[in-house]
Protein backbone atom coordinates (compact mmCIF):
# COMPACT_ATOMS: atom_id res chain seq x y z
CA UNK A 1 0.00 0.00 0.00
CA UNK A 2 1.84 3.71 -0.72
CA UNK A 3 1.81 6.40 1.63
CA UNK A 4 0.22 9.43 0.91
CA UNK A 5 1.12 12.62 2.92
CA UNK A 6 -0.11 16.26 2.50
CA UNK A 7 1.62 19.15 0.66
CA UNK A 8 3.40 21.92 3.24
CA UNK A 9 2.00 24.72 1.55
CA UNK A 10 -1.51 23.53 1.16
CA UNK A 11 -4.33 23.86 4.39
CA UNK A 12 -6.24 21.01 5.66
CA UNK A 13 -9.43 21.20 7.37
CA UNK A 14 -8.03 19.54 10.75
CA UNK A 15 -11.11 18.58 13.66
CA UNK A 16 -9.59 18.52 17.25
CA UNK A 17 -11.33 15.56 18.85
CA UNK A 18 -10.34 17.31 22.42
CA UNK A 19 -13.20 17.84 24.30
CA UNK A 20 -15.58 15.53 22.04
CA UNK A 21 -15.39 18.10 19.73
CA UNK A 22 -15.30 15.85 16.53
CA UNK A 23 -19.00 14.37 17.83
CA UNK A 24 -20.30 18.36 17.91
CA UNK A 25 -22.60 19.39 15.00
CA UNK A 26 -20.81 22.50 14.72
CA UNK A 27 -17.61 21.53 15.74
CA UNK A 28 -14.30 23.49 16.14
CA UNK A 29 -11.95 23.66 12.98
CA UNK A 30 -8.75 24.46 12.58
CA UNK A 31 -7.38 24.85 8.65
CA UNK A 32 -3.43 24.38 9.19
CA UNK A 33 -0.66 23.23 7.00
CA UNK A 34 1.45 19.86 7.41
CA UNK A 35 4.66 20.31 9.16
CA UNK A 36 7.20 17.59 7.85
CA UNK A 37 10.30 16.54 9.72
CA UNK A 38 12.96 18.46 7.94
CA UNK A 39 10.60 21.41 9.18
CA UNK A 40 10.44 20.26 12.44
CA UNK A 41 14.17 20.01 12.26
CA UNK A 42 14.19 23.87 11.43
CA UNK A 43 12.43 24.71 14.36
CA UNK A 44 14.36 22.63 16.75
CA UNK A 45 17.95 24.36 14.91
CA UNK A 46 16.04 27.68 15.99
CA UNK A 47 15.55 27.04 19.34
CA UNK A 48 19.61 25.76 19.76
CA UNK A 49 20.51 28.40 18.08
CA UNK A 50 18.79 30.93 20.20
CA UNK A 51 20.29 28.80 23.40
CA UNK A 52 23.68 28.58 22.24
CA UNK A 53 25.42 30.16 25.47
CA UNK A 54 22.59 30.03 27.79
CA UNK A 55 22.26 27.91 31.26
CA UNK A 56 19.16 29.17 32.72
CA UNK A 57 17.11 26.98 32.33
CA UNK A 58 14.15 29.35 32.67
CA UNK A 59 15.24 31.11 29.71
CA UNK A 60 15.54 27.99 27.29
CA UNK A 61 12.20 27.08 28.31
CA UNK A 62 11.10 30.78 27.77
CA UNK A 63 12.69 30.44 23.85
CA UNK A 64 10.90 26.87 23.38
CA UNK A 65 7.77 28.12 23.92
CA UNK A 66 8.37 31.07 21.33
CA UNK A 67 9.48 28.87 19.21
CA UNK A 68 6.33 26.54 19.13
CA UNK A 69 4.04 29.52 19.26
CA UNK A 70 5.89 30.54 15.88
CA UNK A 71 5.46 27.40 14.27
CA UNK A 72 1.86 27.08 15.66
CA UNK A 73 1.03 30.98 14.47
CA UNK A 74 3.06 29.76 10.80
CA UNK A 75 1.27 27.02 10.15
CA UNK A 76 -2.64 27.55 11.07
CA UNK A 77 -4.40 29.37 8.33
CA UNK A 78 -7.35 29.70 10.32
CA UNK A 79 -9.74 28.54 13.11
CA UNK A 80 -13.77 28.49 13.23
CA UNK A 81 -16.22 27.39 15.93
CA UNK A 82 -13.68 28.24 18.88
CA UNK A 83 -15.53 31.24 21.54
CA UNK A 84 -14.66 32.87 24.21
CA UNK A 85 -17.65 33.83 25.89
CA UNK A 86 -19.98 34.75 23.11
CA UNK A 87 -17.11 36.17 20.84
CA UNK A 88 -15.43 33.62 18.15
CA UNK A 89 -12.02 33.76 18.10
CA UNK A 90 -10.20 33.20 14.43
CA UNK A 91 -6.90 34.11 15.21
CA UNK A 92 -4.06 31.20 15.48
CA UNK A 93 -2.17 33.84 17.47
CA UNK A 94 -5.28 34.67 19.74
CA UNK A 95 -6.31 30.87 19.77
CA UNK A 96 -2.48 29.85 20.95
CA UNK A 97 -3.09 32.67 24.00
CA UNK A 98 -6.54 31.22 25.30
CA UNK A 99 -6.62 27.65 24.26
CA UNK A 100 -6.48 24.99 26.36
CA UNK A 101 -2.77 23.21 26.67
CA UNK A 102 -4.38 19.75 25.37
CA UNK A 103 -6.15 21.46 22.40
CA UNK A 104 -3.24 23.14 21.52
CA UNK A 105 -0.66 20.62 21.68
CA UNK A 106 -3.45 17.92 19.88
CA UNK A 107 -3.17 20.31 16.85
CA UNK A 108 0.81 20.84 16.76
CA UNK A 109 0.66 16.97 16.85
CA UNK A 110 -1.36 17.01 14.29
CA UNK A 111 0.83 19.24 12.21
CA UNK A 112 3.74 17.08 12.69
CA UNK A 113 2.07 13.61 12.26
CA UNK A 114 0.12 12.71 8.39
CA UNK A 115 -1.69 9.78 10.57
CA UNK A 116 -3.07 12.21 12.90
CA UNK A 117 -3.96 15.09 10.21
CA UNK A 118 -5.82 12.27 8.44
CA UNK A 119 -7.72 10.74 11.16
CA UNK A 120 -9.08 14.84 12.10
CA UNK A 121 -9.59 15.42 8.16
CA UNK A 122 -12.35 16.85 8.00
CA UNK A 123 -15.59 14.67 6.46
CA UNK A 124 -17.51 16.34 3.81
């Protein structure tokens, strides 16, 4: 059987089951590109290269987490069905502030993985 992945520059519809969210009738999507692993790899050189010289570990955490909200904010297109309160929020870099830490890391693992991106596709 061949293996068929997604192209990096094209968005797919992507349904977070956190939260039984793919059961919802007007569920939460989230349009974001594929990351592959020699992207993944990019990140990961940008974080080392932004720790080169430092011991605090406070401060390499600090970088990590810029570094995934950049390749979260890079790679989601857009988002639909996701309030706060009454107000919809459709901004990745809004959506990264107020998610939830299980939503959000569901849909970088999503990014990363073509199994996962195809089992949230979403059904037409």
């Amino acid at each position: 059987m061949a293996i068929i992945s997604f192209d990096k520059d094209a968005p797919t519809d992507y349904v977070p089951a956190y939260g039984g969210n793919r059961d919802s009738e007007t569920p939460c999507v989230v349009s974001l590109k594929f990351v592959p692993y020699s992207r993944v790899q990019h990140y990961s050189k940008v974080i080392s290269t932004r720790a080169r010289g430092i011991n605090d570990p406070g401060k390499i955490s600090e970088i990590s987490r810029e570094v995934q909200k950049q390749q979260f904010c890079e790679n989601v297109d857009s988002i639909s069905g996701y309030f706060i309160g009454q107000r919809e929020v459709t901004s990745p870099d809004e959506f990264y502030d107020t998610a939830d830490t299980d939503l959000v890391l569901e849909i970088i693992k999503a990014m990363e993985s073509s199994a996962r991106l195809t089992d949230g596709q979403r059904k037409n």
